[in-house]
Each structure stands twice: as C-alpha cells, then as structure tokens.
Protein backbone atom coordinates (compact mmCIF):
# COMPACT_ATOMS: atom_id res chain seq x y z
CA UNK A 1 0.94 1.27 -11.66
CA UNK A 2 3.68 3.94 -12.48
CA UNK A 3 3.32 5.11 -8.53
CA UNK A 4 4.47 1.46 -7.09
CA UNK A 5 7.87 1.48 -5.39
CA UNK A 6 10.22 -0.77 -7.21
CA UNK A 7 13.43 -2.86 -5.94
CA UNK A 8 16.24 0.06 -7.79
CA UNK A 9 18.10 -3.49 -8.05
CA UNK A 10 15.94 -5.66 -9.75
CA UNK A 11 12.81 -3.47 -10.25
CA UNK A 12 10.44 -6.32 -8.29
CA UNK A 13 7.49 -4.51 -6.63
CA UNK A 14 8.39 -4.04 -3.03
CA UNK A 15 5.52 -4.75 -0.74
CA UNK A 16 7.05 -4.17 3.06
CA UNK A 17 7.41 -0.88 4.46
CA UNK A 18 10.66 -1.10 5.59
CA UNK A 19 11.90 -2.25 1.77
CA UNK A 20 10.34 0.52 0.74
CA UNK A 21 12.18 3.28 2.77
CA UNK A 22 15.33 1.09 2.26
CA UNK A 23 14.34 1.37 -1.50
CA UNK A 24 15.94 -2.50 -2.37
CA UNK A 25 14.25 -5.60 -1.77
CA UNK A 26 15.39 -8.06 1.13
CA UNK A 27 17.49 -10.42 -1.47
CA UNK A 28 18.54 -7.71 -3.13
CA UNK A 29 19.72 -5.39 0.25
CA UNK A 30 21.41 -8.53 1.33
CA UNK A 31 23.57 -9.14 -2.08
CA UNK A 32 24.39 -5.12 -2.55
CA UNK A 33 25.10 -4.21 0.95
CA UNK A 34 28.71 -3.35 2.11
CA UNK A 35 30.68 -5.24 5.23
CA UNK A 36 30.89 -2.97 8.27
CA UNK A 37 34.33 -1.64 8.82
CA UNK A 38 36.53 -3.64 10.60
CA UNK A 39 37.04 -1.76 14.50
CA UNK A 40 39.56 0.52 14.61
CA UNK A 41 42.81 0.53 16.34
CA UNK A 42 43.74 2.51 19.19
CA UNK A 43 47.98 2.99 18.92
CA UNK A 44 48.34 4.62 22.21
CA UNK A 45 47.69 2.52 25.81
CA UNK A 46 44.47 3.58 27.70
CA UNK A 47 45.55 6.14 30.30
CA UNK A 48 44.36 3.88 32.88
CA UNK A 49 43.99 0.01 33.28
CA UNK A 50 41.00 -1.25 35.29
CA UNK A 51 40.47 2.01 37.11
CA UNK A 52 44.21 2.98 37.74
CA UNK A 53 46.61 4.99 36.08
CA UNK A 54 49.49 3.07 34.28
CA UNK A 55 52.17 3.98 36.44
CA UNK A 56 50.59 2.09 39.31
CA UNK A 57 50.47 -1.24 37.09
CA UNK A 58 52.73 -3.75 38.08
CA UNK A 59 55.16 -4.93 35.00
CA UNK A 60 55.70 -8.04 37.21
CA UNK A 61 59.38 -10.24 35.59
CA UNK A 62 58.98 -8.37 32.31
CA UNK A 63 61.15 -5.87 33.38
C-alpha cells in the first residue's frame, strides 16, 4: 500500500478526490489553513460617486 495518498498532516489514508489533489485531509485542511487577507484599502476617493464625477457632488453644510 506504498502507492495510497496520505493526509502530509497526519498521514490518515485520504479516500475523496478532492483531499487527494488538496493533499490534507478535511480536519486536517481545516486546522492548517491560513485566514484570507483582510480587503485592502483604497487611500484615494473613487473618481466618481454613483456615476458622477466628484466635483459635481454636493458637500451639503460640511463646508
């Protein structure tokens, strides 16, 4: 049995297809796998807001 796909974890015999192209178990992927990246940030404005261009929003009091 030297040809059956293994968790590279915990070495348990993987018997789904997908675990085997994943190469780790589903326990196993769930415990090892990373947190997605939080979103990124965008520091500039949008060059337009809602379909027009910035200069046409109004600021309303703020100003």
């Amino acid at each position: 049995m030297a040809d059956t796909p293994r968790c590279t974890v915990c070495g348990r015999t993987l018997r789904d297809p997908a675990s085997r192209a994943r190469g780790t178990g589903p326990v196993c992927n769930r415990k090892t796998r990373t947190a997605p990246p939080p979103p990124t940030r965008h520091p500039a404005l949008p060059l337009e807001l809602g379909g027009r261009p910035v200069t046409d929003v109004s600021a309303g009091h703020y100003l």
